[in-house]
PDB file of N, CA and C in Angstrom:
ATOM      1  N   UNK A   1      -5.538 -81.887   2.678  1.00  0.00           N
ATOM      2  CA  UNK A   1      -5.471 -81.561   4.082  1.00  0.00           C
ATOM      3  C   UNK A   1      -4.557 -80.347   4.250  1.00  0.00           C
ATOM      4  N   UNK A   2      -5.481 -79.092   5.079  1.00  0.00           N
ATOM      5  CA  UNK A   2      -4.115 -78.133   5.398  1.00  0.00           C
ATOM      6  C   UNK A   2      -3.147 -78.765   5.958  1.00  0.00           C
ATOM      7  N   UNK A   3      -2.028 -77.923   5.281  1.00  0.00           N
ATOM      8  CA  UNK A   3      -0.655 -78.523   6.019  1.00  0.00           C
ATOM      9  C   UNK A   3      -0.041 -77.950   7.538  1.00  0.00           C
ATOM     10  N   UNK A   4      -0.861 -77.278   7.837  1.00  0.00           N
ATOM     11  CA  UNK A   4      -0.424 -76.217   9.099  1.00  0.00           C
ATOM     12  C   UNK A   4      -1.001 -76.903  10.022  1.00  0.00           C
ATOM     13  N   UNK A   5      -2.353 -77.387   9.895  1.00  0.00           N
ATOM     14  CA  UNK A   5      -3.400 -77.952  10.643  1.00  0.00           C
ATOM     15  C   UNK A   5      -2.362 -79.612  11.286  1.00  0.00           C
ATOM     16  N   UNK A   6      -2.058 -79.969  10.232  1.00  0.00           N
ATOM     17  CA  UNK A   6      -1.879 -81.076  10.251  1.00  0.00           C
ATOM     18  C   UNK A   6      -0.475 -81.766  10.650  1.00  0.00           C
ATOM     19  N   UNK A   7       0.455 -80.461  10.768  1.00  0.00           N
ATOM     20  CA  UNK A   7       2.331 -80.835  10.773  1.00  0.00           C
ATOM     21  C   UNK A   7       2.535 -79.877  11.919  1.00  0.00           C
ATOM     22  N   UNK A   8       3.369 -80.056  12.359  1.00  0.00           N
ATOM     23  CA  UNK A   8       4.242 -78.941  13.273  1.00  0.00           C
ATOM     24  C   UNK A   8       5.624 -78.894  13.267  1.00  0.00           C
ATOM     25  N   UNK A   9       6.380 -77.993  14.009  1.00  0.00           N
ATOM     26  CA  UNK A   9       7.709 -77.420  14.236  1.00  0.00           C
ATOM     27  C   UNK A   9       7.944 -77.090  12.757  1.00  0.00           C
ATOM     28  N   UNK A  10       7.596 -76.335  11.919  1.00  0.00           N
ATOM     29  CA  UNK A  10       7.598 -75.370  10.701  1.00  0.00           C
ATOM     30  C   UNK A  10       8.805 -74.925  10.947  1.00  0.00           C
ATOM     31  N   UNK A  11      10.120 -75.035  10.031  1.00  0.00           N
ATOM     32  CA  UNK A  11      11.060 -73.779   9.526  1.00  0.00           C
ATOM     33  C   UNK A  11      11.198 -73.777   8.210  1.00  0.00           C
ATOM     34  N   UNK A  12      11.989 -72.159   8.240  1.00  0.00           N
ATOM     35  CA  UNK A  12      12.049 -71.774   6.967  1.00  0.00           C
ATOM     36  C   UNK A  12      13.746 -71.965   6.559  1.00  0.00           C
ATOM     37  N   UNK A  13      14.082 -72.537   5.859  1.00  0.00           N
ATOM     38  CA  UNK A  13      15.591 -72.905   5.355  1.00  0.00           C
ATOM     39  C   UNK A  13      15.609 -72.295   4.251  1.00  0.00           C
ATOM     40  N   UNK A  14      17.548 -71.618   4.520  1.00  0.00           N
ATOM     41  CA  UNK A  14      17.855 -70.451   3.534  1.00  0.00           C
ATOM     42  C   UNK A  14      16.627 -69.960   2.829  1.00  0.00           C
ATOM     43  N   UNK A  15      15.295 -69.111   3.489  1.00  0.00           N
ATOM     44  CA  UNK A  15      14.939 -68.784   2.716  1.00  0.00           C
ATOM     45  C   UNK A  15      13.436 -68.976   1.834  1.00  0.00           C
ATOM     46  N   UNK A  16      13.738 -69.858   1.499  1.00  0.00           N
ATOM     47  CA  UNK A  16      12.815 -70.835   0.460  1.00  0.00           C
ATOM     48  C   UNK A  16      12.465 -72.165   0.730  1.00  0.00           C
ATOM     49  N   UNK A  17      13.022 -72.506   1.659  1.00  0.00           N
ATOM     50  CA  UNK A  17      12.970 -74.173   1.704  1.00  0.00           C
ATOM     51  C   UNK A  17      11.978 -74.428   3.121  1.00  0.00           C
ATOM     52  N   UNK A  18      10.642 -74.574   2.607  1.00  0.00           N
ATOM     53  CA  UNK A  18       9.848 -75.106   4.038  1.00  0.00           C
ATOM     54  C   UNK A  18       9.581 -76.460   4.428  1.00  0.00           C
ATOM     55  N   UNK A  19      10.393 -76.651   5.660  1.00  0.00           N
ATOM     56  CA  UNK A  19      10.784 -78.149   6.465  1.00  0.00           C
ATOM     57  C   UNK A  19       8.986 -78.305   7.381  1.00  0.00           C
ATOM     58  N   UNK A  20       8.665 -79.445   7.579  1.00  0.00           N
ATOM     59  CA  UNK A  20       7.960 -79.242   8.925  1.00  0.00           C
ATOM     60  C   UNK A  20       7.759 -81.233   9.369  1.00  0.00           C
ATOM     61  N   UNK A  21       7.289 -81.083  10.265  1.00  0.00           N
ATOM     62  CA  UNK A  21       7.122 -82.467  10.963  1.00  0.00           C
ATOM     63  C   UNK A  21       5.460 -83.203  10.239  1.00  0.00           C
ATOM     64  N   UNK A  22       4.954 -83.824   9.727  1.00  0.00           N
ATOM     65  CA  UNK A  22       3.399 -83.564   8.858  1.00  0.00           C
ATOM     66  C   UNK A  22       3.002 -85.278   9.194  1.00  0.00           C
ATOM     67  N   UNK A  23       1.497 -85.031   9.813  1.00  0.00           N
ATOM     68  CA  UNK A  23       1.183 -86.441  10.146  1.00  0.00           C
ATOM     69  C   UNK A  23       0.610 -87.011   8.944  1.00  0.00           C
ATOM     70  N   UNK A  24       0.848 -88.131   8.765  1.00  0.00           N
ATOM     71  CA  UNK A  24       0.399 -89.319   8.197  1.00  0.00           C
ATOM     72  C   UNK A  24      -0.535 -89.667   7.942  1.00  0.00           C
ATOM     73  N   UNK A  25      -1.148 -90.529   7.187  1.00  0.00           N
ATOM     74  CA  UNK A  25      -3.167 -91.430   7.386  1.00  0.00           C
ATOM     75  C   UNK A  25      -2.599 -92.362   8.459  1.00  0.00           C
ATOM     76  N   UNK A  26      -1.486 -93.209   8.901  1.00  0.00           N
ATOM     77  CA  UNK A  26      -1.414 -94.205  10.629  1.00  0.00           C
ATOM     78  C   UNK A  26      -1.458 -92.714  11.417  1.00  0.00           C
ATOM     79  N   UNK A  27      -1.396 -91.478  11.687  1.00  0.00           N
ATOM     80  CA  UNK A  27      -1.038 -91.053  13.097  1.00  0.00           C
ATOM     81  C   UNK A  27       0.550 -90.341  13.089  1.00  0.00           C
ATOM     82  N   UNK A  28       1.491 -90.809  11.803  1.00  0.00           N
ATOM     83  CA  UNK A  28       2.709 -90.988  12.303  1.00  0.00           C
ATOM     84  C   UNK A  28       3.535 -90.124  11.941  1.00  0.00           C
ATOM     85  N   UNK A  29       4.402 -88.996  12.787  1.00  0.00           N
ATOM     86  CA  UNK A  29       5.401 -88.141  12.135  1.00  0.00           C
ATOM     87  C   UNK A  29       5.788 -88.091  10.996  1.00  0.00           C
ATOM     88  N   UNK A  30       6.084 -87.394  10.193  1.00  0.00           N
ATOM     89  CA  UNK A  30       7.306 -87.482   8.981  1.00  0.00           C
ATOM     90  C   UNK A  30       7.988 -86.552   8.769  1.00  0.00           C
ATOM     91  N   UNK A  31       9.048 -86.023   8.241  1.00  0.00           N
ATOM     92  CA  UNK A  31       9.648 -85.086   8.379  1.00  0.00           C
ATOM     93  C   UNK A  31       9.597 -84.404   6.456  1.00  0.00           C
ATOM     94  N   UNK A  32       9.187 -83.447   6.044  1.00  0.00           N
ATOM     95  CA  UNK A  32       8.942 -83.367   5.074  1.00  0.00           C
ATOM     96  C   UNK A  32       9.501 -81.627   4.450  1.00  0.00           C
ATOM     97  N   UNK A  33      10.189 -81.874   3.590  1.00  0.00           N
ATOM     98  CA  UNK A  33      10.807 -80.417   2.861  1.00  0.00           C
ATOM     99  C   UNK A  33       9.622 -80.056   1.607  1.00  0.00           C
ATOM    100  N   UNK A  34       9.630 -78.672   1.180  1.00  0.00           N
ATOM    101  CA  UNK A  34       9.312 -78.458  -0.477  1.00  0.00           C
ATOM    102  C   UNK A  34      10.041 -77.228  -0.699  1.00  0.00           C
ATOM    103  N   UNK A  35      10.532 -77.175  -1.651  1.00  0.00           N
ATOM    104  CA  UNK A  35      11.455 -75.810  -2.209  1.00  0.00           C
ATOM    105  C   UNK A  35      10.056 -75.026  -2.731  1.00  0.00           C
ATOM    106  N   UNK A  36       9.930 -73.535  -1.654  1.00  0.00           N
ATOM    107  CA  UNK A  36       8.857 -72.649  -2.116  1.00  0.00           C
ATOM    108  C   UNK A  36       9.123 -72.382  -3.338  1.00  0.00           C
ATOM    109  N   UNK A  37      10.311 -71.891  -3.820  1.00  0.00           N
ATOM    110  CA  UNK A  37      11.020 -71.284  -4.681  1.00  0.00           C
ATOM    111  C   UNK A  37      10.447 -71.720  -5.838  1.00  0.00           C
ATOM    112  N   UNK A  38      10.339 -73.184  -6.483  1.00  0.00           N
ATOM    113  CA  UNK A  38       9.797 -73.909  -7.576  1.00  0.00           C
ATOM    114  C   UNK A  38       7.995 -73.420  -7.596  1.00  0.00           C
ATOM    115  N   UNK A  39       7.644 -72.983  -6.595  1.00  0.00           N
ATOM    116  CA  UNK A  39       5.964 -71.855  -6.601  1.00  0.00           C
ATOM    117  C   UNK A  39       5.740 -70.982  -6.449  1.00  0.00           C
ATOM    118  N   UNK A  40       6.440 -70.287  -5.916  1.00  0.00           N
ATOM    119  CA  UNK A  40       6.545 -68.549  -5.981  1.00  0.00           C
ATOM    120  C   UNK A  40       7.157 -67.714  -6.400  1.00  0.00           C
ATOM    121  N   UNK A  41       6.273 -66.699  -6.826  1.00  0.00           N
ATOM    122  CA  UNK A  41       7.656 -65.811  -7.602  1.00  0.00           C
ATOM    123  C   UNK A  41       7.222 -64.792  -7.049  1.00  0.00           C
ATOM    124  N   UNK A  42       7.839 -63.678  -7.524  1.00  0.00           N
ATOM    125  CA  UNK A  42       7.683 -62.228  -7.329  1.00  0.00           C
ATOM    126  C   UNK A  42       7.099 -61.344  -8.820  1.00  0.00           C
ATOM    127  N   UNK A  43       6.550 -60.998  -8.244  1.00  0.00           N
ATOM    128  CA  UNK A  43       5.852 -59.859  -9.817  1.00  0.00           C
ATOM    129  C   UNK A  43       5.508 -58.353  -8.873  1.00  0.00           C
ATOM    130  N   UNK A  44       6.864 -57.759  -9.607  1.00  0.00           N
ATOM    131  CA  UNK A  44       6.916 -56.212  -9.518  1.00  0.00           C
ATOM    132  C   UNK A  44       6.729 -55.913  -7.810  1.00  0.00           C
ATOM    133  N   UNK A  45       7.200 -56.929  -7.264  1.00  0.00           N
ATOM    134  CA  UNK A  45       7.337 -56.345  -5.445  1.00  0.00           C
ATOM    135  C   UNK A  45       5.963 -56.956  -4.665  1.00  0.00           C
ATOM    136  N   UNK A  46       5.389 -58.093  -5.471  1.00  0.00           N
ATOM    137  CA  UNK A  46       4.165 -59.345  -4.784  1.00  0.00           C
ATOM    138  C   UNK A  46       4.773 -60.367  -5.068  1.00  0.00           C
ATOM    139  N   UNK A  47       4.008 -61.218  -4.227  1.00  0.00           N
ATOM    140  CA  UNK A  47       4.014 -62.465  -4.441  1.00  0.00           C
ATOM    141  C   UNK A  47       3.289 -63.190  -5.277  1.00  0.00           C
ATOM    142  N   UNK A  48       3.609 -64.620  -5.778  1.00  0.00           N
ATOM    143  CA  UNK A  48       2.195 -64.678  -6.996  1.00  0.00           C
ATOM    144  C   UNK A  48       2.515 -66.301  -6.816  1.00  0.00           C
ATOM    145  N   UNK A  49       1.545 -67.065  -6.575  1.00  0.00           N
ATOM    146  CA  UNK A  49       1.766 -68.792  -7.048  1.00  0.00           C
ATOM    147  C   UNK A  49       1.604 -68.503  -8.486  1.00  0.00           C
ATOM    148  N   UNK A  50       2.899 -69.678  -8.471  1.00  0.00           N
ATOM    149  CA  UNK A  50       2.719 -70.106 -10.043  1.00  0.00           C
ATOM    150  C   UNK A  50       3.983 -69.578 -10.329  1.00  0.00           C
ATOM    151  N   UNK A  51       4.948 -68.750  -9.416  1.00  0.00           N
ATOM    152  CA  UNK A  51       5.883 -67.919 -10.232  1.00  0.00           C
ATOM    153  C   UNK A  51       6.821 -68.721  -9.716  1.00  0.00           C
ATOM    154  N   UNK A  52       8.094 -68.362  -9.570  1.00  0.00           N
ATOM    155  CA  UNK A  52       9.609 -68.941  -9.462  1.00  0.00           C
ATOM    156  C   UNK A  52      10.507 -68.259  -8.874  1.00  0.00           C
ATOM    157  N   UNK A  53      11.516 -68.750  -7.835  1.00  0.00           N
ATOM    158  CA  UNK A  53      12.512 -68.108  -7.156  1.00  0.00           C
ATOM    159  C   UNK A  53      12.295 -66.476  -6.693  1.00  0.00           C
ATOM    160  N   UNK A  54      11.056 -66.655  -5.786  1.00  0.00           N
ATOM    161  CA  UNK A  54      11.112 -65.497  -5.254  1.00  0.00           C
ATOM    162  C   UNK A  54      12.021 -65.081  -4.303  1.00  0.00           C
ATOM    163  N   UNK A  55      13.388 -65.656  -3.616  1.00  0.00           N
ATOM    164  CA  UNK A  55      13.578 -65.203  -2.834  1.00  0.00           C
ATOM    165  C   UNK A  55      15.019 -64.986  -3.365  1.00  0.00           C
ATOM    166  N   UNK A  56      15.216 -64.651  -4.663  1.00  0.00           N
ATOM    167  CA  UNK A  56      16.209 -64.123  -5.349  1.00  0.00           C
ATOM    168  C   UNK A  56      16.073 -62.973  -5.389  1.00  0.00           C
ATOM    169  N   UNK A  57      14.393 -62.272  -5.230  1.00  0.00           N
ATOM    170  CA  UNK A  57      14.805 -60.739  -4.809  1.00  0.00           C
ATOM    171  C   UNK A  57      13.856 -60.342  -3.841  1.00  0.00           C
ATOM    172  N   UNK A  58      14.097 -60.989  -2.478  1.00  0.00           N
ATOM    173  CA  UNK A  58      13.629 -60.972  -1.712  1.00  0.00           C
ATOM    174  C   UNK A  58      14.763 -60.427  -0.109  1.00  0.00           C
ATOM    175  N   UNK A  59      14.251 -59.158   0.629  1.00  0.00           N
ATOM    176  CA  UNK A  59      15.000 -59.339   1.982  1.00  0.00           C
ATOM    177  C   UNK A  59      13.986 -59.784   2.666  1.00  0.00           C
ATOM    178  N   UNK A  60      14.520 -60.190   3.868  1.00  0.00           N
ATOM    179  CA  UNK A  60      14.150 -60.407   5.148  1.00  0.00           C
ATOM    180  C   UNK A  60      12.868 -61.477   5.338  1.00  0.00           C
ATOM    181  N   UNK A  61      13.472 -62.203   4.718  1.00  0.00           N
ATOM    182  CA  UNK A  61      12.149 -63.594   4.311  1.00  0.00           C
ATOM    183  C   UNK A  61      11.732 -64.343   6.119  1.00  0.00           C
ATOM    184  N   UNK A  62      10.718 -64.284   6.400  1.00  0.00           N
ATOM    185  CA  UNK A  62      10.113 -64.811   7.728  1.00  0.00           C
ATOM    186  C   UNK A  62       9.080 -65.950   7.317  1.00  0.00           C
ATOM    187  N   UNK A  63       8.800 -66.914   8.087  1.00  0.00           N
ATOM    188  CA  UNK A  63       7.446 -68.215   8.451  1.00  0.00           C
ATOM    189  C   UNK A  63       6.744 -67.157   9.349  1.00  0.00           C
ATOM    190  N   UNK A  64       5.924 -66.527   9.304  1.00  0.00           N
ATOM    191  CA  UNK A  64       4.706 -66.293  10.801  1.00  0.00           C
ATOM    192  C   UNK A  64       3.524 -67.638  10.826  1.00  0.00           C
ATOM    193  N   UNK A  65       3.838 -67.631  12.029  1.00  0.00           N
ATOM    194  CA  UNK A  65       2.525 -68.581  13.054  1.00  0.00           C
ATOM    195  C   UNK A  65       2.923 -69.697  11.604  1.00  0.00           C
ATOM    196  N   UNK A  66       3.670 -70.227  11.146  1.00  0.00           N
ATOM    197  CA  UNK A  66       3.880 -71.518  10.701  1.00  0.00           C
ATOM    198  C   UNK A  66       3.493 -71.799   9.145  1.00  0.00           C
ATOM    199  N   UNK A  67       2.743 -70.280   8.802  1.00  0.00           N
ATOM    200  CA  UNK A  67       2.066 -70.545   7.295  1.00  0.00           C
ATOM    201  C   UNK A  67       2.016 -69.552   6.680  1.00  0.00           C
ATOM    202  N   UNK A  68       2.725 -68.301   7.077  1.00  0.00           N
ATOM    203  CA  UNK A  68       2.692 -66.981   6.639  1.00  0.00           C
ATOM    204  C   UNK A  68       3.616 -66.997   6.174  1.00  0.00           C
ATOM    205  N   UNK A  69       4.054 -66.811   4.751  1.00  0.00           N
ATOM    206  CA  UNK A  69       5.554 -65.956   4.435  1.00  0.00           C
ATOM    207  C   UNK A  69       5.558 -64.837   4.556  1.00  0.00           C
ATOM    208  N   UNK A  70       6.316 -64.216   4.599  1.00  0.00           N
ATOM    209  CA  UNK A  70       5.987 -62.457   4.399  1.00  0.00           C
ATOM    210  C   UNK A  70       7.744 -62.224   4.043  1.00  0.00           C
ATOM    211  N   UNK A  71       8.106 -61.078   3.328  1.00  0.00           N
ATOM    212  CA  UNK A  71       9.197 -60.763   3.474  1.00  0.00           C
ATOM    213  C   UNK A  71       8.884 -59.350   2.333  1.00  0.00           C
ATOM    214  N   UNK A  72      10.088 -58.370   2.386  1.00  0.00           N
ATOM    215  CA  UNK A  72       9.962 -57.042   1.798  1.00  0.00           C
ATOM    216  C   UNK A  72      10.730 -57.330  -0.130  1.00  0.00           C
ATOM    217  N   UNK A  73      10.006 -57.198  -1.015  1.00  0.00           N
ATOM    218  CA  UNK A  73      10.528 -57.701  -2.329  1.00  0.00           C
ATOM    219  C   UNK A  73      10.941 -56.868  -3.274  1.00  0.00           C
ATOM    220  N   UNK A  74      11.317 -57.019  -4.486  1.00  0.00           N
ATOM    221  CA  UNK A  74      11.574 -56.090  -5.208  1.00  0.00           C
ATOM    222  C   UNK A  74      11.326 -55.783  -6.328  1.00  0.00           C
ATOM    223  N   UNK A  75      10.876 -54.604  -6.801  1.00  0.00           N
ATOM    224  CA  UNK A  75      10.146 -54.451  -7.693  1.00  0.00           C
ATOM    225  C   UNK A  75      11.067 -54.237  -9.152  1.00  0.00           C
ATOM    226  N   UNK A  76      10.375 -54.013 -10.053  1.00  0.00           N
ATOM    227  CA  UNK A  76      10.485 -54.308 -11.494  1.00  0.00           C
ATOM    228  C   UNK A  76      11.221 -53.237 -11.907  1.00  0.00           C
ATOM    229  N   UNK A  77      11.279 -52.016 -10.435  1.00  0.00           N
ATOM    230  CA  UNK A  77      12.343 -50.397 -11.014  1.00  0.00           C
ATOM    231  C   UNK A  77      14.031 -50.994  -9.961  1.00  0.00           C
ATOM    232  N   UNK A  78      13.489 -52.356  -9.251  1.00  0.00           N
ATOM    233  CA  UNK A  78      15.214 -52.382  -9.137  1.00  0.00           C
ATOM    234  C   UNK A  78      15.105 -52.170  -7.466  1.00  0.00           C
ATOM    235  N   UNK A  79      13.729 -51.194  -7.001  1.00  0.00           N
ATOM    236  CA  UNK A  79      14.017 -50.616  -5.375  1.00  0.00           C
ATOM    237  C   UNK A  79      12.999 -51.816  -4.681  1.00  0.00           C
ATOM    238  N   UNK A  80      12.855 -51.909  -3.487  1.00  0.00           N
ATOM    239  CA  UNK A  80      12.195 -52.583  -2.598  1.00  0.00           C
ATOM    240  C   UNK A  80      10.896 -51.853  -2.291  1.00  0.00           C
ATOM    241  N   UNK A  81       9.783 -52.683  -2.746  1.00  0.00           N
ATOM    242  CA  UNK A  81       8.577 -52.391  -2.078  1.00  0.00           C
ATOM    243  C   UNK A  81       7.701 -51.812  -0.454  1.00  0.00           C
ATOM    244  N   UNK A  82       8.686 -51.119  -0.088  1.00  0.00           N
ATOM    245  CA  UNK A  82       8.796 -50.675   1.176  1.00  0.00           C
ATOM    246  C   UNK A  82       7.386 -49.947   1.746  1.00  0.00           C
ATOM    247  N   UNK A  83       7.317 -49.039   0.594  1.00  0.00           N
ATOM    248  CA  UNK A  83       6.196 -48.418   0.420  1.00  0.00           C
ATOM    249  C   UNK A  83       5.076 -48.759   0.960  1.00  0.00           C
ATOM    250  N   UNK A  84       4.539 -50.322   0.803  1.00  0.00           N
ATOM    251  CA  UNK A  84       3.451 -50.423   0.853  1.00  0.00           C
ATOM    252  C   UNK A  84       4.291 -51.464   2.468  1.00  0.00           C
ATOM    253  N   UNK A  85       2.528 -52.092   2.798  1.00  0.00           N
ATOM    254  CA  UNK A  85       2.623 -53.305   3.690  1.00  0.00           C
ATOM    255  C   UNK A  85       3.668 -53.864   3.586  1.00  0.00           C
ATOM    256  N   UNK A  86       4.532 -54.585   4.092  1.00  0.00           N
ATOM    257  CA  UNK A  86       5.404 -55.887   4.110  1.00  0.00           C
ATOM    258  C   UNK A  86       4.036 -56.460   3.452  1.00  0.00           C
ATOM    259  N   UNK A  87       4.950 -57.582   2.475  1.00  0.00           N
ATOM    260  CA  UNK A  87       3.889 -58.213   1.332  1.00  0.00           C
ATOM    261  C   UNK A  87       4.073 -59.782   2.505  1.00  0.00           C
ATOM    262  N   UNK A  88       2.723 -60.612   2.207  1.00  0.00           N
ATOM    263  CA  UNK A  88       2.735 -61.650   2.729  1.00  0.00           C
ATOM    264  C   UNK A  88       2.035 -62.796   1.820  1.00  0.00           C
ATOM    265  N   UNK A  89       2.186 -64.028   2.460  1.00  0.00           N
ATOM    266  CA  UNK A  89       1.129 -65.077   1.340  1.00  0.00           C
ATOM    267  C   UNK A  89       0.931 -66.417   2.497  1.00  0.00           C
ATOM    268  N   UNK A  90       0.473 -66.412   1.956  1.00  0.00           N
ATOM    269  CA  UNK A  90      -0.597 -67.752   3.385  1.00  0.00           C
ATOM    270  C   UNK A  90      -0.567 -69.012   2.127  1.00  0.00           C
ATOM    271  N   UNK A  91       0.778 -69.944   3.019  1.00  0.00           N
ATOM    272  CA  UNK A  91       1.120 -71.180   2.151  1.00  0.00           C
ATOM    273  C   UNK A  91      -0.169 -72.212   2.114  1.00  0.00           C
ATOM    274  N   UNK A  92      -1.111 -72.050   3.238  1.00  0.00           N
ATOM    275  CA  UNK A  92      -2.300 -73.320   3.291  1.00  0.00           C
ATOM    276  C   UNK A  92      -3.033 -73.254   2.076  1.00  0.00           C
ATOM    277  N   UNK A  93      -3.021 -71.666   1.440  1.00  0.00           N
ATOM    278  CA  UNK A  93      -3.599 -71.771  -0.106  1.00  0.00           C
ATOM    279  C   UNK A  93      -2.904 -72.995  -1.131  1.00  0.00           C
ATOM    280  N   UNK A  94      -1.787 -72.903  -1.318  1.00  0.00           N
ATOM    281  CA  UNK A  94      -1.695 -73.913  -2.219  1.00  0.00           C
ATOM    282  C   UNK A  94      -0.540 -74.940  -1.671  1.00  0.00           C
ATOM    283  N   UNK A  95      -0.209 -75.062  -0.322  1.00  0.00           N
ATOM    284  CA  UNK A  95       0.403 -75.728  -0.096  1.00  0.00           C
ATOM    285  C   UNK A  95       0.015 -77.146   0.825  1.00  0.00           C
ATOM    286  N   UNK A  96       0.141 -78.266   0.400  1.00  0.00           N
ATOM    287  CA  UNK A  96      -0.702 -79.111   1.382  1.00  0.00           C
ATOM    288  C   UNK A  96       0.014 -80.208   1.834  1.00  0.00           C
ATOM    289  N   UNK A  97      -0.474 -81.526   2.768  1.00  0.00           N
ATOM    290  CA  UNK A  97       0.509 -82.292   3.283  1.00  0.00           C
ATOM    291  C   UNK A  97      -0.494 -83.603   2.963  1.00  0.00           C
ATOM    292  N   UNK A  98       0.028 -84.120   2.118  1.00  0.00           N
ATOM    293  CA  UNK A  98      -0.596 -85.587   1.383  1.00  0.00           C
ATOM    294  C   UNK A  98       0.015 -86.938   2.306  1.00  0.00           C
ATOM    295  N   UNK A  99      -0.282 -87.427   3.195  1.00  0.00           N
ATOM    296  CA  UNK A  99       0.236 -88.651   3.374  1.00  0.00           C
ATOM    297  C   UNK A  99       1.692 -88.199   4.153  1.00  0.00           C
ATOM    298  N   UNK A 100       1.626 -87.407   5.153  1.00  0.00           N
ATOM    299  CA  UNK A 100       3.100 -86.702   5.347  1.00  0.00           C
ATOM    300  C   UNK A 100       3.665 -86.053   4.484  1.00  0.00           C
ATOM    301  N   UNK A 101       3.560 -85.753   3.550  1.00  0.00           N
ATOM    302  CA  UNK A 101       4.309 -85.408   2.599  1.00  0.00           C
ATOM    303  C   UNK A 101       4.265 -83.642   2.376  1.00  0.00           C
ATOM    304  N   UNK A 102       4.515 -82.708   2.493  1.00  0.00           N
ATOM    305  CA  UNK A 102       4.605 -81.798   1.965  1.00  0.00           C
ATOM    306  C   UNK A 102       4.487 -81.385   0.345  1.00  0.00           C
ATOM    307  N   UNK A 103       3.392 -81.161  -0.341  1.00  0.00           N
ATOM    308  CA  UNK A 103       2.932 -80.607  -1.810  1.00  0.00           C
ATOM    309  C   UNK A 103       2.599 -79.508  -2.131  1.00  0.00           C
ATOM    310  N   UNK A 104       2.514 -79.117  -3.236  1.00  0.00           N
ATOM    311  CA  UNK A 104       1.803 -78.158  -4.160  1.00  0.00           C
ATOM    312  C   UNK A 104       0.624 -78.557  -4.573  1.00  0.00           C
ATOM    313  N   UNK A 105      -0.536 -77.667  -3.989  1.00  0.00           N
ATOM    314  CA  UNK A 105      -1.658 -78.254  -4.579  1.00  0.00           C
ATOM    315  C   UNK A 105      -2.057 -77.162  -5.318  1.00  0.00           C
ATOM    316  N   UNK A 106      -2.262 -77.205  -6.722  1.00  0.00           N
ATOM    317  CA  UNK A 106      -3.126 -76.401  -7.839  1.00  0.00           C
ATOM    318  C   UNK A 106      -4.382 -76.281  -7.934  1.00  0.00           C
TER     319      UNK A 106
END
């Protein structure tokens, strides 16, 4: 089940840490964390599932509309990817909400 579809009041803590409210199979609130950090990484100023502690070289890390990360990263010469777009990644790809629960889905 998307997790966006399915949870509300989304924040982003220090960073990496996405909180949200995620309904249940009864109907019923839950309040549910996952450390992005343990699924994303950065490669050379992107984002990439599968990678690790991206927001160790990451500024200005944002949630848009509840499922967007986006933030400006840094690349593999040391400078910030400025250049291009603000880089972004849409968590409903691999992120999902099992039973309330906030997961990683592969």
């Amino acid at each position: 089940m998307s997790y966006a579809a399915s949870s509300e009041a989304f924040e982003l803590i220090d960073g990496h840490i996405l909180r949200a409210s995620c309904k249940n199979e009864e109907g019923e609130w839950c309040q549910s964390e996952i450390d992005l950090d343990q699924h994303i990484g950065n490669e050379n100023g992107h984002f990439i599932w599968g990678g690790e502690n991206f927001s160790q070289s990451a500024v200005g890390i944002n949630l848009e509309e509840g499922h967007r990360l986006t933030a400006d990263l840094v690349r593999e010469d040391g400078e910030l990817n400025t250049g291009e777009a603000r880089q972004g990644i849409d968590l409903n790809e691999r992120i999902g909400n099992h039973n309330g629960v906030l997961v990683y889905v592969e």
